[in-house]
Protein backbone atom coordinates (compact mmCIF):
# COMPACT_ATOMS: atom_id res chain seq x y z
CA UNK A 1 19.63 19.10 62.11
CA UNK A 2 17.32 22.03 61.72
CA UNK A 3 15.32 22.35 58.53
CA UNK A 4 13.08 25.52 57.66
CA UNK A 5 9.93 25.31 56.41
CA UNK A 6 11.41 27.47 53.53
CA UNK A 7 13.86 24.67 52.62
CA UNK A 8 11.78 21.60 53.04
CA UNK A 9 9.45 23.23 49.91
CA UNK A 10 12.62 23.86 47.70
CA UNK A 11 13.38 20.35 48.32
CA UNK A 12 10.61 18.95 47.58
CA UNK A 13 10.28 20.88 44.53
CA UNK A 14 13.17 19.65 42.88
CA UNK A 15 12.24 16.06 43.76
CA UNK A 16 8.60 16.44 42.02
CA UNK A 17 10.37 17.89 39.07
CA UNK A 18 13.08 15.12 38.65
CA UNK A 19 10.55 12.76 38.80
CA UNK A 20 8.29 13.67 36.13
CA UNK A 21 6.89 11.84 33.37
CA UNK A 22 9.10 11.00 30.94
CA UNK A 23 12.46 12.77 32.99
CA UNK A 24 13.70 9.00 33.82
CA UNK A 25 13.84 10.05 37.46
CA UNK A 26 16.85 12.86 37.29
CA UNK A 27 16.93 16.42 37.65
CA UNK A 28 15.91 18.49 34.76
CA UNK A 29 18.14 21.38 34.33
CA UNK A 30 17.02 24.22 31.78
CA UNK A 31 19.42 24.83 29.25
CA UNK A 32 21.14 28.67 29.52
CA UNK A 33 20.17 30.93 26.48
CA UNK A 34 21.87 30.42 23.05
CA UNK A 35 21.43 32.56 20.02
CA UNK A 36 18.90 30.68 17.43
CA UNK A 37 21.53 29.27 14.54
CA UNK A 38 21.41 31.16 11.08
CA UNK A 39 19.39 29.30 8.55
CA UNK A 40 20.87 29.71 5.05
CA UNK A 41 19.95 27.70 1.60
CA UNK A 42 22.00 24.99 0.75
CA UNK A 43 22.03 23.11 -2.36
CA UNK A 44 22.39 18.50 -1.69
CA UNK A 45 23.33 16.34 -3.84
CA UNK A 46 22.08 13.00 -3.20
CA UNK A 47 24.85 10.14 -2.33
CA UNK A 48 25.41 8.11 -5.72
CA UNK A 49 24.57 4.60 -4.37
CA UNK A 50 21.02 5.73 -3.40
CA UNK A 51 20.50 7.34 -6.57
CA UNK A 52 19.85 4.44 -9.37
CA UNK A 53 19.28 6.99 -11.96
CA UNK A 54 20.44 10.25 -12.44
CA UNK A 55 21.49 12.50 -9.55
CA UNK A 56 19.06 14.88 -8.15
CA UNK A 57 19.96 18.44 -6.66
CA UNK A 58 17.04 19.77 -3.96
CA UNK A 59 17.00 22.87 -2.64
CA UNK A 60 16.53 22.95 1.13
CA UNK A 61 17.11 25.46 4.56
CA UNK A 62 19.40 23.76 7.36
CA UNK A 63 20.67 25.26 10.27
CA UNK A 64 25.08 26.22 10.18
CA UNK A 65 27.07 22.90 10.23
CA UNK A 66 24.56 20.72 9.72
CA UNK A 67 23.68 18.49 6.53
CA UNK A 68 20.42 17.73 5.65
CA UNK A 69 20.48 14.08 4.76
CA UNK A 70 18.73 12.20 1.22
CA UNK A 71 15.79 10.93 3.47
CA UNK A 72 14.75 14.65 5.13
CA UNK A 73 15.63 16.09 1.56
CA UNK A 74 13.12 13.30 0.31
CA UNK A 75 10.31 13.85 2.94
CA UNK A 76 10.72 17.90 2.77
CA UNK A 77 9.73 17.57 -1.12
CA UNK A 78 6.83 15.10 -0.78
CA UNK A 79 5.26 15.20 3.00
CA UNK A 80 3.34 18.41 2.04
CA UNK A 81 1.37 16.69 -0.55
CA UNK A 82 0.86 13.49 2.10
CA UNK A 83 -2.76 13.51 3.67
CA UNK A 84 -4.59 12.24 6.48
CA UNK A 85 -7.97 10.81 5.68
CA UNK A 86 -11.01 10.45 8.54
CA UNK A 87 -13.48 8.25 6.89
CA UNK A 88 -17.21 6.58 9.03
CA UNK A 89 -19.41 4.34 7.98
CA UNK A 90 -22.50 3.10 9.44
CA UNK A 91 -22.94 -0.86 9.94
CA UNK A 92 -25.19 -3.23 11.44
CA UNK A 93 -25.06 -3.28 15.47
CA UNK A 94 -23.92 -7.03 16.12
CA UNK A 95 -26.05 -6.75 19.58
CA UNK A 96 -29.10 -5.42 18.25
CA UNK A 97 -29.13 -8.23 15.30
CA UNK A 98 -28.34 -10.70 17.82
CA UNK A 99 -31.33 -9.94 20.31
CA UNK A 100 -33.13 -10.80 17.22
CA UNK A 101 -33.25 -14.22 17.90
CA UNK A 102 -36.29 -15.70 19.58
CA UNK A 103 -34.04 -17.70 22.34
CA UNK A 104 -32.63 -14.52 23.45
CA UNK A 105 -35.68 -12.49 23.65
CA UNK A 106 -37.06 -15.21 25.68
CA UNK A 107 -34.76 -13.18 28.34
CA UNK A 108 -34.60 -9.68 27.33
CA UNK A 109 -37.75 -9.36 26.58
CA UNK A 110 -38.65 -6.47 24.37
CA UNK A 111 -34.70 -4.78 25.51
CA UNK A 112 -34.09 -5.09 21.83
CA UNK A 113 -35.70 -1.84 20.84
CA UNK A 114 -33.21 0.17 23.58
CA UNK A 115 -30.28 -1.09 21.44
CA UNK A 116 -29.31 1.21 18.23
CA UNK A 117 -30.08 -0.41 14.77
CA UNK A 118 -26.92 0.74 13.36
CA UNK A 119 -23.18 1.87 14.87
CA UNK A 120 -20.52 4.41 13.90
CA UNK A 121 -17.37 2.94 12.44
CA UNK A 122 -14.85 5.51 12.34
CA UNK A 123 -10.86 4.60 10.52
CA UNK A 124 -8.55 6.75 9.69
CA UNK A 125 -5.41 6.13 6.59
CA UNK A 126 -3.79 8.02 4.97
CA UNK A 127 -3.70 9.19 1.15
CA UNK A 128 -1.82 11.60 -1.41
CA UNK A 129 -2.07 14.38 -4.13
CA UNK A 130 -1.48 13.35 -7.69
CA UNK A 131 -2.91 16.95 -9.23
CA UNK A 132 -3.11 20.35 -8.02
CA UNK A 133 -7.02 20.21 -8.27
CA UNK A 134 -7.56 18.00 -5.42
CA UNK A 135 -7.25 14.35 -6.67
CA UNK A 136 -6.04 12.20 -4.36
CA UNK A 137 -5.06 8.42 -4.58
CA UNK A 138 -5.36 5.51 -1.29
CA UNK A 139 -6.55 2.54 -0.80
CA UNK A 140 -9.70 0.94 -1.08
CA UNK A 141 -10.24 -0.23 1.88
CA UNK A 142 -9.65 3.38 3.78
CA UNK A 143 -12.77 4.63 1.69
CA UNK A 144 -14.77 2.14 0.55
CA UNK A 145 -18.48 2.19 1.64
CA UNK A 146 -17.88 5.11 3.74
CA UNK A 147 -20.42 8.27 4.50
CA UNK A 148 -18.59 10.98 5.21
CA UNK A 149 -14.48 11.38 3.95
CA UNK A 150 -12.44 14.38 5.87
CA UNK A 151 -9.37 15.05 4.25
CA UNK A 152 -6.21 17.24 6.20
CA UNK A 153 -3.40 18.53 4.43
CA UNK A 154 -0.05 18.60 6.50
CA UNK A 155 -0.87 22.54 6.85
CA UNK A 156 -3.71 22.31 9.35
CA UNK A 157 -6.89 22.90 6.52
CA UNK A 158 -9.57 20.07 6.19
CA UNK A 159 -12.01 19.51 3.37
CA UNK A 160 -14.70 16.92 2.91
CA UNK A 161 -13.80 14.86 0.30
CA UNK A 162 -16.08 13.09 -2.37
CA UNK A 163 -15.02 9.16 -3.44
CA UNK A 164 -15.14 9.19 -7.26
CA UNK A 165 -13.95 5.61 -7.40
CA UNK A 166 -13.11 2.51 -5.42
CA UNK A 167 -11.57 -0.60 -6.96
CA UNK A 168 -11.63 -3.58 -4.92
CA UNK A 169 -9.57 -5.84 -7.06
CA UNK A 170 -6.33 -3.76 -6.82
CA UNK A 171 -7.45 -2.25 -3.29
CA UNK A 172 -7.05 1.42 -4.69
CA UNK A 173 -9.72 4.42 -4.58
CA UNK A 174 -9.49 8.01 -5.82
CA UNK A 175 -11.33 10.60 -3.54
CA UNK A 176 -11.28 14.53 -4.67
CA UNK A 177 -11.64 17.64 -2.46
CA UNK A 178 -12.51 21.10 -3.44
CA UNK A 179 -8.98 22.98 -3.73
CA UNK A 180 -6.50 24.51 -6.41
CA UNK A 181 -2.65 25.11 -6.07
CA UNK A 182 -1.51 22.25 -3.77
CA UNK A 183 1.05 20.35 -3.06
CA UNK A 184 1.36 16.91 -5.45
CA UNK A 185 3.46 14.17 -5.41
CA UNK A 186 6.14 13.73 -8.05
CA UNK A 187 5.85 9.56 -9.44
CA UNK A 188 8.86 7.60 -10.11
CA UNK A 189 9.15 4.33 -11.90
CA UNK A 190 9.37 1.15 -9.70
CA UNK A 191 9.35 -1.11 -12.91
CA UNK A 192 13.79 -1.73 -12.21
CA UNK A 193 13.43 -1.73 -8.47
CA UNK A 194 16.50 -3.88 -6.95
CA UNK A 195 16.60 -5.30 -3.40
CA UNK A 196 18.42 -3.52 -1.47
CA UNK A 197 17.53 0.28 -2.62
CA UNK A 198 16.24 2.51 -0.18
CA UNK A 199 12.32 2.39 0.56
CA UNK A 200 11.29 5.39 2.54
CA UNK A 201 6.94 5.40 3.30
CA UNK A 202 5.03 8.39 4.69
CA UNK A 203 1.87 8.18 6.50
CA UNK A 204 -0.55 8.32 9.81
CA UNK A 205 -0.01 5.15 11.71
CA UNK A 206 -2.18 4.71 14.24
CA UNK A 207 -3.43 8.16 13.60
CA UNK A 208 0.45 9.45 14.40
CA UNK A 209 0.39 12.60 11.57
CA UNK A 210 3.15 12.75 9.19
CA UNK A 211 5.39 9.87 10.46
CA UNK A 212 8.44 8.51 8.68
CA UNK A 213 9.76 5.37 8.25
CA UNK A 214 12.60 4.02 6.28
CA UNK A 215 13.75 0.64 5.45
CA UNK A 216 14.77 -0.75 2.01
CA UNK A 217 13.33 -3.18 -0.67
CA UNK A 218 13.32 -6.30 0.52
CA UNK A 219 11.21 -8.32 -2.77
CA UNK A 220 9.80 -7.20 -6.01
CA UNK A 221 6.75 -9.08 -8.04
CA UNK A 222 5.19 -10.26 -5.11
CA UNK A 223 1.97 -12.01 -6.23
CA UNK A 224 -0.92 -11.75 -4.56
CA UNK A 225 -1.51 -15.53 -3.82
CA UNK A 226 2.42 -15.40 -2.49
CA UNK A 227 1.64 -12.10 0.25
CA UNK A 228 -1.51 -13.92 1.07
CA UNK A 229 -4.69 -12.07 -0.46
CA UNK A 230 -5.72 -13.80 -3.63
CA UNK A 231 -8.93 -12.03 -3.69
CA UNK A 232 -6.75 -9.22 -5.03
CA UNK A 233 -5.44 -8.90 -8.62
CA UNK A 234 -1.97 -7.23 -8.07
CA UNK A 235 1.48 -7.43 -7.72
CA UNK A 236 3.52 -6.35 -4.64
CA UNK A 237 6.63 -3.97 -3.78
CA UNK A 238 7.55 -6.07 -0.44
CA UNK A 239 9.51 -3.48 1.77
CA UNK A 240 10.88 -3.59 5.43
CA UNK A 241 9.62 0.00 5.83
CA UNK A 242 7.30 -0.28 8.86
CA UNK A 243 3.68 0.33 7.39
CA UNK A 244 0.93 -0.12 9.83
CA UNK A 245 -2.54 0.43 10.34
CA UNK A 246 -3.55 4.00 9.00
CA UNK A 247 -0.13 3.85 6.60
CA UNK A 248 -2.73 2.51 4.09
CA UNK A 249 -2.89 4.55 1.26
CA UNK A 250 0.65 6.59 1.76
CA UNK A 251 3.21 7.07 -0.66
CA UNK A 252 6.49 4.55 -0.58
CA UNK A 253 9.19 6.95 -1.60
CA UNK A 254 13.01 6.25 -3.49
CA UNK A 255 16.02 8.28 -2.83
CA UNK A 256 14.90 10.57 -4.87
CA UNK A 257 11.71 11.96 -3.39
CA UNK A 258 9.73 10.33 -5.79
CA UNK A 259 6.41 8.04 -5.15
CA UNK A 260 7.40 3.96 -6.46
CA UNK A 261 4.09 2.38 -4.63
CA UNK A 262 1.09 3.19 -2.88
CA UNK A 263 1.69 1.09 0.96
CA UNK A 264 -0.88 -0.97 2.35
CA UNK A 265 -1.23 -2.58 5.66
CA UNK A 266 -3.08 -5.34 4.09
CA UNK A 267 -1.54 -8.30 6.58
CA UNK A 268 -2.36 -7.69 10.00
CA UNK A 269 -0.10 -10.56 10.72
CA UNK A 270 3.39 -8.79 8.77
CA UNK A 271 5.74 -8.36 11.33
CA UNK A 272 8.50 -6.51 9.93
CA UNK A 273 7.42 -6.83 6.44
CA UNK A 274 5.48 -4.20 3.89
CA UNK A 275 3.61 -4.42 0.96
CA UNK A 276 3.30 -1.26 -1.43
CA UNK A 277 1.07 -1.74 -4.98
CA UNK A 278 3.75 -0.52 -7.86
CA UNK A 279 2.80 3.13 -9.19
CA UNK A 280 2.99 2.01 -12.56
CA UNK A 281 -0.54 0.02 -11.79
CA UNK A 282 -1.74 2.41 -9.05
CA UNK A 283 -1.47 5.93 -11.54
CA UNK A 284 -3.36 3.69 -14.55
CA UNK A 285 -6.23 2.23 -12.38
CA UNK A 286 -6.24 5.70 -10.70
CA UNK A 287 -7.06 7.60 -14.12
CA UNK A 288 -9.57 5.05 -15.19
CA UNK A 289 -11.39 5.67 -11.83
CA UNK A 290 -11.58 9.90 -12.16
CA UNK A 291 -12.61 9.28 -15.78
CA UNK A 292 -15.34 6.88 -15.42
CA UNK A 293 -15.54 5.85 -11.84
CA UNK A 294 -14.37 2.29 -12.27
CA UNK A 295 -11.21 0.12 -13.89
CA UNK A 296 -11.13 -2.32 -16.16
CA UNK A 297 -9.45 -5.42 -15.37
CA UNK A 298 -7.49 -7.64 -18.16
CA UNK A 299 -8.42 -11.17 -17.50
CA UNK A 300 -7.02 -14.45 -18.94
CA UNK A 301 -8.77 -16.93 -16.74
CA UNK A 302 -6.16 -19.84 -15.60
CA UNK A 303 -4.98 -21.08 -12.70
CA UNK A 304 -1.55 -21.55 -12.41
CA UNK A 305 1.48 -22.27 -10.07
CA UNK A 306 5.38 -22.57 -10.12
CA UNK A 307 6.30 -26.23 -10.71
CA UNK A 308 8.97 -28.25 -8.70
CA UNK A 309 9.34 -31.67 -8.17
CA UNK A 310 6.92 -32.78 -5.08
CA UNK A 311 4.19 -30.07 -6.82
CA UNK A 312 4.72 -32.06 -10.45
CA UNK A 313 4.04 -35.47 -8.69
CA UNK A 314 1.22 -33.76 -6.94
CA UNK A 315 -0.73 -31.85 -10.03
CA UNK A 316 -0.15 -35.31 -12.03
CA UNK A 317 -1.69 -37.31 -9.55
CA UNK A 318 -5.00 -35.19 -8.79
CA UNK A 319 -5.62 -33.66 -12.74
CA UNK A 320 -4.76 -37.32 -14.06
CA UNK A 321 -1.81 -35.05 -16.57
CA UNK A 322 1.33 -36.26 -17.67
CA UNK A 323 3.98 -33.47 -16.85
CA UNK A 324 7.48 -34.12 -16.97
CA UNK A 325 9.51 -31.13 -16.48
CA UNK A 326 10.39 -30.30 -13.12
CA UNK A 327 10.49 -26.93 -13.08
CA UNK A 328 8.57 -23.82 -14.94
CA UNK A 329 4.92 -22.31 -14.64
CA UNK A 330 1.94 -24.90 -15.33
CA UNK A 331 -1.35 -24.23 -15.67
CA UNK A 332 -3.67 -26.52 -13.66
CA UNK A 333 -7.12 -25.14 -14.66
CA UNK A 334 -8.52 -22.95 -17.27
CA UNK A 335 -12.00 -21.64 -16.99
CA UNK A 336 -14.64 -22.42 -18.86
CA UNK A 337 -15.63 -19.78 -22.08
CA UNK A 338 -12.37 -17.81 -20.97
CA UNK A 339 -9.79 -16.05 -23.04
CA UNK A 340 -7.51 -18.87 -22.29
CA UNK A 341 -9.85 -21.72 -23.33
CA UNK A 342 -10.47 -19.79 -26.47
CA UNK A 343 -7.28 -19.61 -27.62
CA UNK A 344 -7.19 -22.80 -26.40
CA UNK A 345 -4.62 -23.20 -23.40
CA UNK A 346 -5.49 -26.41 -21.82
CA UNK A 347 -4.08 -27.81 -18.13
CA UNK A 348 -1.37 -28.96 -17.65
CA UNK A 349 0.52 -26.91 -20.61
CA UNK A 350 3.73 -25.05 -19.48
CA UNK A 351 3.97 -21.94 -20.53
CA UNK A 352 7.60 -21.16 -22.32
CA UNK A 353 7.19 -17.81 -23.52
CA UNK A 354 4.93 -14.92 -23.78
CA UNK A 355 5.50 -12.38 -26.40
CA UNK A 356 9.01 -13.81 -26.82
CA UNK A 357 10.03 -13.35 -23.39
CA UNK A 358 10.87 -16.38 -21.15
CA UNK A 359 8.91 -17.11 -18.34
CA UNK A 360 10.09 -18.75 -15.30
CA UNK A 361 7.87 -17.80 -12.55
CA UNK A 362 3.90 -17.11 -12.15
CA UNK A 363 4.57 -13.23 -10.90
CA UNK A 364 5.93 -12.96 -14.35
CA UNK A 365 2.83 -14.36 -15.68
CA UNK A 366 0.73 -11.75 -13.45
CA UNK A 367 2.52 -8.84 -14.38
CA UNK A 368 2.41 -9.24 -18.08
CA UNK A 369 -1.11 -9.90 -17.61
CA UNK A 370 -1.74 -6.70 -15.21
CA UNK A 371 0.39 -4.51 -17.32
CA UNK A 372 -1.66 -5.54 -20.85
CA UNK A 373 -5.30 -3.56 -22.10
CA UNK A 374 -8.00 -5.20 -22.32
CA UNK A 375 -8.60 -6.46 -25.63
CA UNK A 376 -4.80 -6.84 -26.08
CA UNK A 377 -3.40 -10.24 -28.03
CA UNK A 378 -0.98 -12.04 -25.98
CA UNK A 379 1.53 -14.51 -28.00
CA UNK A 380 2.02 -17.78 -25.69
CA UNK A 381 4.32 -20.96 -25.91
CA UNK A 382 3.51 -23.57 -23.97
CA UNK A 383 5.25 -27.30 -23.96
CA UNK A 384 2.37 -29.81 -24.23
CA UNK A 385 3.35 -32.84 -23.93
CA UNK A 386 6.92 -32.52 -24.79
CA UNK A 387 6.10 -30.29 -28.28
CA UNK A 388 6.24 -26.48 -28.50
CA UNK A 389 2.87 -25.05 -29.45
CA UNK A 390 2.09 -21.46 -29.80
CA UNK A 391 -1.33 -20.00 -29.44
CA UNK A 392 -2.59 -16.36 -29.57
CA UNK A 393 -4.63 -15.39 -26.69
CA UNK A 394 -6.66 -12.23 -26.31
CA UNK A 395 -7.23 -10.55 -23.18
CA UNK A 396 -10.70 -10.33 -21.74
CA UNK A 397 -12.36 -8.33 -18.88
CA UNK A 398 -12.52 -9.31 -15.46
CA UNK A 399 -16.20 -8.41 -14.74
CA UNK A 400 -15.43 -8.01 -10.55
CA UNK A 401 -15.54 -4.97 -9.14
């Protein structure tokens, strides 16, 4: 068979372009011409059983005969007012501090003065407007110790932005930027979140801009001993949304549009699971932070866990108490010259009620705590010993910052 020149190249063509990246090894065949669709405004109303409150009515464009679903209608009214935040920071340089040591320089000699002092750490998370002026809320850990903040709106324009406050406790941090007019974030109310509602969080992951991710809520009133960072002093929205690296600092969304938590990829180790800090604490701790550049903490100052049977044997044995319920929330230390020893709690009461309302679990404990002022009384039965005593506790500060 004779083949042209001519031929052999058109072959060959169409081999090199089936066989491109990302074509999964078949001919790509350009689609023929097609008028653009007519966009027109339509007017959705949000299915009722992702809508735990009222119904909401957004206004959006979609193409003819197709229907813009709750989660685009959701992401269309908050993404704009989602941000991307660059932040460096200059640390030690590990080799440099290392050559240091006299052993080593017994082989490299006087090398140590070629390495840098110092290196660049560079992170990027992601963050959100709460006012038209430029505040923004994140996390702490996105801007904490940092030199230089870039913020980018989803539009393209960059400022630098200025840290006015970092909280380490609840690992949240306000930063503001020089701007009027933008985009903000409408906040919802996560206080009567049910399993099972839809959780929808916007951020950068791994530095992908503007990504979505939807799952549902999977926990509420996760403490922070339970999700593994008891350094912190907060409880949890535990989600299936995926939140990742550079997620930190994004808004968790309802149904509705609306902001319920602030997500943070605070276990590397979560696979598959989410944590978001409730708005409810994130808006209060963020206010406190623009108006005087730090929070204020109430503090009790107890230890406590959830009692069952093999932990009641165990807390008996090693604090020498006497408890005999098997189930509730005991305290197994109280610190000394704390609110709690003031108002005299003492280990190994069980705490009944506070301000009337039963307590079963320590979460509830921690929210009623994180949710009081400082100087607030708090009314609390405990069973000691097998007789109801009620004391009147009032709140302290937690001096850690």
């Amino acid at each position: 068979m004779n083949i042209s020149l001519k031929q052999l190249t058109v072959y060959f063509s169409l081999v090199a372009l089936g066989s491109g990246a990302g074509l999964l090894g078949g001919y790509y065949l350009l689609p023929t011409h097609r008028p653009r669709p007519e966009l027109r405004n339509v007017t959705v109303s949000l299915p009722p059983q992702t809508t735990p409150l009222n119904p909401v009515k957004i206004p959006v464009k979609t193409r003819r005969g197709e229907q813009q679903n709750f989660i685009a209608s959701a992401v269309l009214q908050t993404g704009p007012a989602v941000v991307r935040i660059n932040a460096t920071r200059k640390v030690a340089n590990p080799i440099s501090d290392a050559l240091k040591n006299p052993l080593l320089r017994r082989f490299f000699g006087d090398e140590e003065d070629t390495f840098p002092q110092e290196r660049i750490e560079r992170g990027t998370g992601s963050g959100f407007i709460i006012a038209q002026d430029g505040r923004i809320l994140t996390n702490a850990h996105v801007v904490a110790n940092t030199d230089t903040v870039i913020v980018t709106l989803k539009d393209g324009r960059t400022f630098e932005g200025n840290v006015s406050g970092v909280d380490t406790i609840t690992d949240l941090a306000v930063v503001k930027i020089e701007a009027n007019k933008l985009p903000t974030v409408k906040l919802g109310n996560s206080q009567n979140l049910i399993p099972g509602q839809w959780a929808i969080a916007i951020g950068n992951p791994l530095g992908l801009d503007n990504t979505v991710t939807i799952g549902i809520i999977s926990a509420t009133d996760r403490t922070s001993t339970q999700v593994g960072v008891p350094d912190k002093k907060v409880s949890f929205i535990q989600t299936d949304a995926a939140i990742n690296p550079g997620n930190s600092g994004g808004p968790l969304l309802n149904a509705n549009g609306e902001v319920i938590g602030v997500n943070t990829a605070i276990r590397a180790d979560a696979q598959g699971l989410g944590f978001a800090i409730p708005i409810e604490t994130a808006a209060r701790i963020a206010n406190e932070l623009f108006t005087k550049g730090y929070a204020d903490h109430p503090f009790l100052g107890i230890g406590m866990e959830d009692l069952n049977p093999s932990k009641k044997k165990r807390i008996n044995k090693e604090q020498k108490l006497n408890i005999n319920q098997d189930y509730g929330v005991v305290i197994e230390r109280v610190l000394s010259d704390s609110p709690a020893e003031i108002g005299g709690l003492r280990p190994g009461d069980l705490i009944v009620k506070i301000n009337n309302k039963s307590i079963k679990t320590t979460a509830q404990v921690q929210k009623i705590v994180e949710s009081s002022a400082v100087g607030n009384t708090l009314e609390i039965q405990v069973d000691r010993n097998g007789k109801l005593q009620t004391l009147k506790v009032q709140l302290g500060t937690d001096s850690r910052k």
